[in-house]
ModelCIF file with pLDDT and N, C-alpha, C, O atoms, coordinates in Angstrom:
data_MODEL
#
_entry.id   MODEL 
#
_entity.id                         1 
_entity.type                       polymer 
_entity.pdbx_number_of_molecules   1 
#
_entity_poly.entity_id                      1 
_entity_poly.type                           'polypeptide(L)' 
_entity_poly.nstd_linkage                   no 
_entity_poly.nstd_monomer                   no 
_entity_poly.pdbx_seq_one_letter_code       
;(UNK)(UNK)(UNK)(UNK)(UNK)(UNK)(UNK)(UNK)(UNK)(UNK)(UNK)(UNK)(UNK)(UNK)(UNK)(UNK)
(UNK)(UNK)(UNK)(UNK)(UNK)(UNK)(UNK)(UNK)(UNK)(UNK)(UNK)(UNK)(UNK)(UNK)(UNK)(UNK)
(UNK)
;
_entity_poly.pdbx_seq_one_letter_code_can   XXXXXXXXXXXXXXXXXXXXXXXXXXXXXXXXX 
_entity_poly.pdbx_strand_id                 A 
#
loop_
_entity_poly_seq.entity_id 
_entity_poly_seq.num 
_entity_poly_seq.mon_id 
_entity_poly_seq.hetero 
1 1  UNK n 
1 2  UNK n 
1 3  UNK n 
1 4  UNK n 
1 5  UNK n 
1 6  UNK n 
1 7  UNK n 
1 8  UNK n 
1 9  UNK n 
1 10 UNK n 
1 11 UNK n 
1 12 UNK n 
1 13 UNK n 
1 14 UNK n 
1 15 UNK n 
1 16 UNK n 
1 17 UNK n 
1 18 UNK n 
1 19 UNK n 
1 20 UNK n 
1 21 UNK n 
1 22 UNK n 
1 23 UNK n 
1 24 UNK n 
1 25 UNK n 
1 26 UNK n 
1 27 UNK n 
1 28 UNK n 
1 29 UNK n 
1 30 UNK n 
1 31 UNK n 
1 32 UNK n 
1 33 UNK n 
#
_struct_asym.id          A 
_struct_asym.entity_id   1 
#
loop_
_ma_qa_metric.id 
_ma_qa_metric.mode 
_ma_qa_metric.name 
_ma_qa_metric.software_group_id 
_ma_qa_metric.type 
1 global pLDDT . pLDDT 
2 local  pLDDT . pLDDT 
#
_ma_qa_metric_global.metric_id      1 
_ma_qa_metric_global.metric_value   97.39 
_ma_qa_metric_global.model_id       1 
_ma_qa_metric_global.ordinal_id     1 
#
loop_
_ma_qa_metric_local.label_asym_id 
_ma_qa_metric_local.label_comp_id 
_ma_qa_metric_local.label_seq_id 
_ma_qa_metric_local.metric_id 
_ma_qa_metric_local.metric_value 
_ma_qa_metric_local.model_id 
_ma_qa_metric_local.ordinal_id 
A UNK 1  2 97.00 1 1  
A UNK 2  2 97.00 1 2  
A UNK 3  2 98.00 1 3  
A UNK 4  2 98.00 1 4  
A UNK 5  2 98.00 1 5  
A UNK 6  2 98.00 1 6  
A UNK 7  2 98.00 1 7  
A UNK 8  2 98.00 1 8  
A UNK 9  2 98.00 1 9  
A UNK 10 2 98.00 1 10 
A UNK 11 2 98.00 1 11 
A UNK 12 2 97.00 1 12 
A UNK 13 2 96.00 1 13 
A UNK 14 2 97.00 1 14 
A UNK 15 2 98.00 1 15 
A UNK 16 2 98.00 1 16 
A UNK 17 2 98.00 1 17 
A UNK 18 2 98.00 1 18 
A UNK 19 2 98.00 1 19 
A UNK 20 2 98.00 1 20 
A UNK 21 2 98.00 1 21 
A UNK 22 2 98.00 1 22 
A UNK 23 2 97.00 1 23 
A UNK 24 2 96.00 1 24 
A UNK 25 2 93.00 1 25 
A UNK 26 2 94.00 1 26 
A UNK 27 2 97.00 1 27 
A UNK 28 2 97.00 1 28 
A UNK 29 2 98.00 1 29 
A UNK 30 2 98.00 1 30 
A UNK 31 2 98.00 1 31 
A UNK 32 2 98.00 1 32 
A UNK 33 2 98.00 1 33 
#
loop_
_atom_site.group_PDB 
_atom_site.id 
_atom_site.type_symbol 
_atom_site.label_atom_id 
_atom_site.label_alt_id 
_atom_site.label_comp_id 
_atom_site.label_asym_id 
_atom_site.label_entity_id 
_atom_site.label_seq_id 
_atom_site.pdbx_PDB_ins_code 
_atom_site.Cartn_x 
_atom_site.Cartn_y 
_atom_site.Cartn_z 
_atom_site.occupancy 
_atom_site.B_iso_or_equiv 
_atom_site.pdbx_formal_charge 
_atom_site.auth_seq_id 
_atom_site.auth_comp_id 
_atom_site.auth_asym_id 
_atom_site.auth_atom_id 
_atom_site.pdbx_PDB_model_num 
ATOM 1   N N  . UNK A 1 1  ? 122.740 164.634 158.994 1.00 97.00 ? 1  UNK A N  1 
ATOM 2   C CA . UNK A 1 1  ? 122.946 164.407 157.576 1.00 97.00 ? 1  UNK A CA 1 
ATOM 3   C C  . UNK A 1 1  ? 121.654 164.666 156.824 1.00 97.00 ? 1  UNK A C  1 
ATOM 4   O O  . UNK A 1 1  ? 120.650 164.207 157.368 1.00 97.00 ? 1  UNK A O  1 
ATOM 5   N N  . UNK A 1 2  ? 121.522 165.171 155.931 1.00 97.00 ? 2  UNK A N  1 
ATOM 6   C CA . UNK A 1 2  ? 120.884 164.983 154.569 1.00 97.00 ? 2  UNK A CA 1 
ATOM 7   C C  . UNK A 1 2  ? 120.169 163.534 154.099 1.00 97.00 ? 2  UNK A C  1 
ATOM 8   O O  . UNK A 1 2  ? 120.353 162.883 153.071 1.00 97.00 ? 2  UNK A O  1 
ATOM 9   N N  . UNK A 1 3  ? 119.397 163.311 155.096 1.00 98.00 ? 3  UNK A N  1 
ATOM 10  C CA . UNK A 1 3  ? 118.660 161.616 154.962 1.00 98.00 ? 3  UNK A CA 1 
ATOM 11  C C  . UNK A 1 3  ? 117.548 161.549 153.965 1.00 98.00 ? 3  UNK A C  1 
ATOM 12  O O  . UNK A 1 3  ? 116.525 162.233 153.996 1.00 98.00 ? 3  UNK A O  1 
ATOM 13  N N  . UNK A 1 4  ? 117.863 160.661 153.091 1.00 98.00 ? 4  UNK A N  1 
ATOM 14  C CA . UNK A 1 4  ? 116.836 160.008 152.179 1.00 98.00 ? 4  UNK A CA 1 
ATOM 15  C C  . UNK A 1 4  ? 116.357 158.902 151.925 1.00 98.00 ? 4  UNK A C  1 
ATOM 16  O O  . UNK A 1 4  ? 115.291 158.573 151.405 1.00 98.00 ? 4  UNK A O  1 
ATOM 17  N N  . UNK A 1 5  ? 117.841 157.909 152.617 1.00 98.00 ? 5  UNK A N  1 
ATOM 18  C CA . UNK A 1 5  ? 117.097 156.598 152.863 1.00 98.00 ? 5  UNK A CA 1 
ATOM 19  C C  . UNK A 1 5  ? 117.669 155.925 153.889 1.00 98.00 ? 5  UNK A C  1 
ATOM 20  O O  . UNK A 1 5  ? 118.854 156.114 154.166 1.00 98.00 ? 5  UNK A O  1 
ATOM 21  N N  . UNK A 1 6  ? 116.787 154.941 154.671 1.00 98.00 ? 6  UNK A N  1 
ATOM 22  C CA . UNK A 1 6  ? 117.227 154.443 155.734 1.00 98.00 ? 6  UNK A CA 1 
ATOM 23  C C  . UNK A 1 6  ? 116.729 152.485 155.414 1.00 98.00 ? 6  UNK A C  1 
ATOM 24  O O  . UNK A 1 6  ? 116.046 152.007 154.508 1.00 98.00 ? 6  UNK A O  1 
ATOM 25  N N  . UNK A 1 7  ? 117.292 151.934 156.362 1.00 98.00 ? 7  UNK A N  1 
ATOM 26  C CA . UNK A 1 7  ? 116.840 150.460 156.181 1.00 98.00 ? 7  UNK A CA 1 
ATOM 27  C C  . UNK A 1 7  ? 117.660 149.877 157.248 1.00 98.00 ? 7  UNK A C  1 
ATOM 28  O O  . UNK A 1 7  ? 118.882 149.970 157.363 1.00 98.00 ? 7  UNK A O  1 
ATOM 29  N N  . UNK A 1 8  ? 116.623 149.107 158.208 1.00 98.00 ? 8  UNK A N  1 
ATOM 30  C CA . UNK A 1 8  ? 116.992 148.591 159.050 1.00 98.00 ? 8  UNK A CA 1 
ATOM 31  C C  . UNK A 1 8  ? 117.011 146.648 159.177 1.00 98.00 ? 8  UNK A C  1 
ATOM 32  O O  . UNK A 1 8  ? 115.960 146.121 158.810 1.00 98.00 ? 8  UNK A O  1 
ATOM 33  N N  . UNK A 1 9  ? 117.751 146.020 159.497 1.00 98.00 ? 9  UNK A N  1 
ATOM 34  C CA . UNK A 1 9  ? 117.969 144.639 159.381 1.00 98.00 ? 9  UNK A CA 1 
ATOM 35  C C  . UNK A 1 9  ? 119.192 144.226 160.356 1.00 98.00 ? 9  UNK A C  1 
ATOM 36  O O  . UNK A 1 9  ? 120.245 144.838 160.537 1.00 98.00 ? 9  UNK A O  1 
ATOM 37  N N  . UNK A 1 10 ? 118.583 142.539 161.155 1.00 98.00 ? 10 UNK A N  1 
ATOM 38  C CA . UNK A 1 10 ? 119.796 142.562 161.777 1.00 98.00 ? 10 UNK A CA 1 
ATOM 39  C C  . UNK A 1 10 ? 121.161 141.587 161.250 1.00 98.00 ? 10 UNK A C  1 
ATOM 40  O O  . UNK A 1 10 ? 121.080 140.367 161.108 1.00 98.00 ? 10 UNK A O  1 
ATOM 41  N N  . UNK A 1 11 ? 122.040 142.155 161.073 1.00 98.00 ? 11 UNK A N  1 
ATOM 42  C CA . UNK A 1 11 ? 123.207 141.662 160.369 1.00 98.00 ? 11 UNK A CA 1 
ATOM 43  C C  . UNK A 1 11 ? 123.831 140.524 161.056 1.00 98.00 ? 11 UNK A C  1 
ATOM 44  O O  . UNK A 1 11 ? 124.227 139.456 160.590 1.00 98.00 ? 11 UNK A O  1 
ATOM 45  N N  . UNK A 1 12 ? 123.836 140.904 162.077 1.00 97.00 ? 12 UNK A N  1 
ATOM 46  C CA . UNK A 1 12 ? 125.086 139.998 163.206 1.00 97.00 ? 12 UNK A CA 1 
ATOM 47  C C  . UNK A 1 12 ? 123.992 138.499 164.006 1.00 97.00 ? 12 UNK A C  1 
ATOM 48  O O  . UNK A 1 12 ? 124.561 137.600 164.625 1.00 97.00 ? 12 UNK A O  1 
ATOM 49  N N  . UNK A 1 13 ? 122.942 138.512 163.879 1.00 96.00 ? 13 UNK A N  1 
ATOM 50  C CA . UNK A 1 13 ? 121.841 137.717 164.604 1.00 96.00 ? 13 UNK A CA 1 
ATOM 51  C C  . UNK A 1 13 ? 121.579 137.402 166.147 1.00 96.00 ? 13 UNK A C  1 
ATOM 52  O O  . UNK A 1 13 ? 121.411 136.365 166.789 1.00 96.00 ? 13 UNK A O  1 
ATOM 53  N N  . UNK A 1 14 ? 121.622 138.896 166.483 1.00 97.00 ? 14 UNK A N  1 
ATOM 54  C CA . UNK A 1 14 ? 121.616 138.921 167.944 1.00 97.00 ? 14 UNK A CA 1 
ATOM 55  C C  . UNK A 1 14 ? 119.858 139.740 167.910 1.00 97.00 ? 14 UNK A C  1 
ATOM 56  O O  . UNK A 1 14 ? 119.419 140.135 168.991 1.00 97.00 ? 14 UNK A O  1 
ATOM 57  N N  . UNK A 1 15 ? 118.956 139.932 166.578 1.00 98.00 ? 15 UNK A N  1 
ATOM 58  C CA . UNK A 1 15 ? 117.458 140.316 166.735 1.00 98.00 ? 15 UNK A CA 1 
ATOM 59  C C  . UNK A 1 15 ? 117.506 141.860 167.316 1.00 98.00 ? 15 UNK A C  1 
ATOM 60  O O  . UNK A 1 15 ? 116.619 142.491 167.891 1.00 98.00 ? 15 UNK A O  1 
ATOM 61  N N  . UNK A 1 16 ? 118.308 142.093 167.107 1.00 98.00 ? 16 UNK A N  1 
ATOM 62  C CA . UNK A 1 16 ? 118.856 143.560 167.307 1.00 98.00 ? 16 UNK A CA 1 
ATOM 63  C C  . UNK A 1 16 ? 119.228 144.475 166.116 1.00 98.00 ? 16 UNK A C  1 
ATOM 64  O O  . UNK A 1 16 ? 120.359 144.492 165.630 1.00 98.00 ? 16 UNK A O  1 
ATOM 65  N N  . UNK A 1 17 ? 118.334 145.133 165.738 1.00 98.00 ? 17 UNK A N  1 
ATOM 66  C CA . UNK A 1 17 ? 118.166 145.737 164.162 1.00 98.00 ? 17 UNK A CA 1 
ATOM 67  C C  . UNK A 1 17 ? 119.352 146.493 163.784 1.00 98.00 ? 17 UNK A C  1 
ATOM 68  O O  . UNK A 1 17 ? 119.654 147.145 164.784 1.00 98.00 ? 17 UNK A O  1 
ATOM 69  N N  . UNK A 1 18 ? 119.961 146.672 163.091 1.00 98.00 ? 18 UNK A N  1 
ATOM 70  C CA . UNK A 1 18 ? 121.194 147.802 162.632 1.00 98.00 ? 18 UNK A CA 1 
ATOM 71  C C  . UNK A 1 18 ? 120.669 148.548 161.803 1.00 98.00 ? 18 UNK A C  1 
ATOM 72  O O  . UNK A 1 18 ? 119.978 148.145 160.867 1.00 98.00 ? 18 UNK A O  1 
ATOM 73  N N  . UNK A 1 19 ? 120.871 149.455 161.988 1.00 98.00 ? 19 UNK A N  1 
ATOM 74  C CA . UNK A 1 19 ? 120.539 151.017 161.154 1.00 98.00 ? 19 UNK A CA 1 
ATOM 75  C C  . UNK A 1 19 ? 121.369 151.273 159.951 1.00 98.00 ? 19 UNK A C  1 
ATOM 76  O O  . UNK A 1 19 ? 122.576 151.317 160.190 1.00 98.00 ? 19 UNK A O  1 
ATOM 77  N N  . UNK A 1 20 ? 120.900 151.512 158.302 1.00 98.00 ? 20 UNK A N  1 
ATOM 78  C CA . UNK A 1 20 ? 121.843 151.841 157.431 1.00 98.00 ? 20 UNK A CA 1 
ATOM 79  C C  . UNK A 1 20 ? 121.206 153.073 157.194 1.00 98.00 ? 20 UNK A C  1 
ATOM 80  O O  . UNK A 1 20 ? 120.072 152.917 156.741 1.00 98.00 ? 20 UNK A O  1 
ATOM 81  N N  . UNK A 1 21 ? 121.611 154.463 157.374 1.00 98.00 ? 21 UNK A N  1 
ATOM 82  C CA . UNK A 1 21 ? 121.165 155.969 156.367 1.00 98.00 ? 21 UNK A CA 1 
ATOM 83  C C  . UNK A 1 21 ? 121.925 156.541 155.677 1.00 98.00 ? 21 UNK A C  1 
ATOM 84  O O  . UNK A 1 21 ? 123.029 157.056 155.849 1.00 98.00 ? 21 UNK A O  1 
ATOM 85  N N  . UNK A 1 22 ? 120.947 156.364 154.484 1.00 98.00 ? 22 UNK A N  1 
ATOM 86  C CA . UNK A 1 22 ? 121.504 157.131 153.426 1.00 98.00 ? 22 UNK A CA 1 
ATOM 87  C C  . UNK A 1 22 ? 121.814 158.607 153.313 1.00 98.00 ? 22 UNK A C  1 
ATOM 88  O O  . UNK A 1 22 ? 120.708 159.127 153.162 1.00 98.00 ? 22 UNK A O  1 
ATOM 89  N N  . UNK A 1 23 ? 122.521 159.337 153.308 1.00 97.00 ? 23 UNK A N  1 
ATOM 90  C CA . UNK A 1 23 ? 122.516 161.013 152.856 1.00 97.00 ? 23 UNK A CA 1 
ATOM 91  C C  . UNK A 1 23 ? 122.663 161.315 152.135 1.00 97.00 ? 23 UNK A C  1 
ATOM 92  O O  . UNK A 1 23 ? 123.529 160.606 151.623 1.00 97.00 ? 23 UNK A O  1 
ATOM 93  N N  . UNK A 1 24 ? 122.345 162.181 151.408 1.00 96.00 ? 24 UNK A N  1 
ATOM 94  C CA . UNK A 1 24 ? 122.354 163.094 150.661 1.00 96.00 ? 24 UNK A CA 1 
ATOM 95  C C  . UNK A 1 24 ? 123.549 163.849 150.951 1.00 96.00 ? 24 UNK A C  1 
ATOM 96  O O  . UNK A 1 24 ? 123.637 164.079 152.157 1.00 96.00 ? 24 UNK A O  1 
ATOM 97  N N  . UNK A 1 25 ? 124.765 164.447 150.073 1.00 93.00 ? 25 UNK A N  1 
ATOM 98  C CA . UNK A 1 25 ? 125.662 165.008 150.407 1.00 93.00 ? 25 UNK A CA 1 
ATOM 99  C C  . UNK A 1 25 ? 126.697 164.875 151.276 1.00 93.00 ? 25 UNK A C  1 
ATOM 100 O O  . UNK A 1 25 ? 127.334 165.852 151.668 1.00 93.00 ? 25 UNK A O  1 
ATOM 101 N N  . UNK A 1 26 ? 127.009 163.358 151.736 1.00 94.00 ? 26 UNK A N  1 
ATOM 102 C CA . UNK A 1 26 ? 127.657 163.633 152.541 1.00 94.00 ? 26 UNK A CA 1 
ATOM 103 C C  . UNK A 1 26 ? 127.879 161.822 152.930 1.00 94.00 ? 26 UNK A C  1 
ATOM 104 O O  . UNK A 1 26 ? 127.657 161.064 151.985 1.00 94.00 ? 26 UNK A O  1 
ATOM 105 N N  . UNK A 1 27 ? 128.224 161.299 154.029 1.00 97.00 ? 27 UNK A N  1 
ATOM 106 C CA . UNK A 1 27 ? 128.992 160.176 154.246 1.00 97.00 ? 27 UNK A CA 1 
ATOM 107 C C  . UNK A 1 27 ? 127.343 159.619 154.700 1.00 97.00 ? 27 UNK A C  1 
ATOM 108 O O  . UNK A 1 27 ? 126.536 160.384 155.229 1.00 97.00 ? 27 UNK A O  1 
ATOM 109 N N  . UNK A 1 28 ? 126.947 157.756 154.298 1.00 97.00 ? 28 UNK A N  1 
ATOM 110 C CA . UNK A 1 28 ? 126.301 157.577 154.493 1.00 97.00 ? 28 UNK A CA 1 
ATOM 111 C C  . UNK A 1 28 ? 126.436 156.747 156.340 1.00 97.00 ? 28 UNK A C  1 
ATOM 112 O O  . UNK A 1 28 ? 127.566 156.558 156.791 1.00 97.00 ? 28 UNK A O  1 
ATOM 113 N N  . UNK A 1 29 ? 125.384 156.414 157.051 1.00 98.00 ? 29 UNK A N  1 
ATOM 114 C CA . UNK A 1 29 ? 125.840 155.721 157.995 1.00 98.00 ? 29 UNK A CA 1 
ATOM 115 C C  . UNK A 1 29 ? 125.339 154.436 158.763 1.00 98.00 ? 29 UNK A C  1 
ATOM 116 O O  . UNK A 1 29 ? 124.293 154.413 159.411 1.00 98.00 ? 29 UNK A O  1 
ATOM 117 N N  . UNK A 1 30 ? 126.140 153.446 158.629 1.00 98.00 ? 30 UNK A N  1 
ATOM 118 C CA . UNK A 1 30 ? 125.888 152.205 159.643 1.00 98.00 ? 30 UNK A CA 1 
ATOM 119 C C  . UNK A 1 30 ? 126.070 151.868 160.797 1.00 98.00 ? 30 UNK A C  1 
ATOM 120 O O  . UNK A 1 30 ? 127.137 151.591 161.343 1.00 98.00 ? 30 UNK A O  1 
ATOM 121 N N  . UNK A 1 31 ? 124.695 151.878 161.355 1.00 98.00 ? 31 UNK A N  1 
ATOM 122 C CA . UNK A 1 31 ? 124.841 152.223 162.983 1.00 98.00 ? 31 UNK A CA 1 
ATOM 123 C C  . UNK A 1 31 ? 124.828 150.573 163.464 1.00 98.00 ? 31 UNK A C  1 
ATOM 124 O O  . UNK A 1 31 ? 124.304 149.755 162.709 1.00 98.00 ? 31 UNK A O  1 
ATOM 125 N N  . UNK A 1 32 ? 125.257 150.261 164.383 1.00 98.00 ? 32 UNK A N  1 
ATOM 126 C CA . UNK A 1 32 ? 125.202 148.951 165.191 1.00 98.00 ? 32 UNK A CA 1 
ATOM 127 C C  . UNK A 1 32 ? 124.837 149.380 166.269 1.00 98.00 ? 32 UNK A C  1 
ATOM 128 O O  . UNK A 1 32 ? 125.153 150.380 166.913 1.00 98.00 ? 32 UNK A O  1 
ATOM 129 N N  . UNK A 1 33 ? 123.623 147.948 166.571 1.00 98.00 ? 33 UNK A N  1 
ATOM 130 C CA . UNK A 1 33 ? 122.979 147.946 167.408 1.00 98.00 ? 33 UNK A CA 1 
ATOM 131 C C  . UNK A 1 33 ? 123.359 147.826 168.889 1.00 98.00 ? 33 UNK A C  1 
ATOM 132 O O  . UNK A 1 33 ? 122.484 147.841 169.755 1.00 98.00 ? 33 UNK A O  1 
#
């Protein structure tokens, strides 16, 4: 993808970071850890 922004934090509280990237053009994505 077309990445411009990313930000990582852990959602679920297992200290295991989740991935959010932003794109440019296209579907952004939330990765689990």
């Amino acid at each position: 993808g077309w990445a411009l922004a990313a930000g990582a934090n852990d959602v679920d509280g297992d200290l295991l970071p989740e991935l959010y990237v932003g794109n440019d053009f296209g579907p952004d994505r939330l990765l689990y850890n």
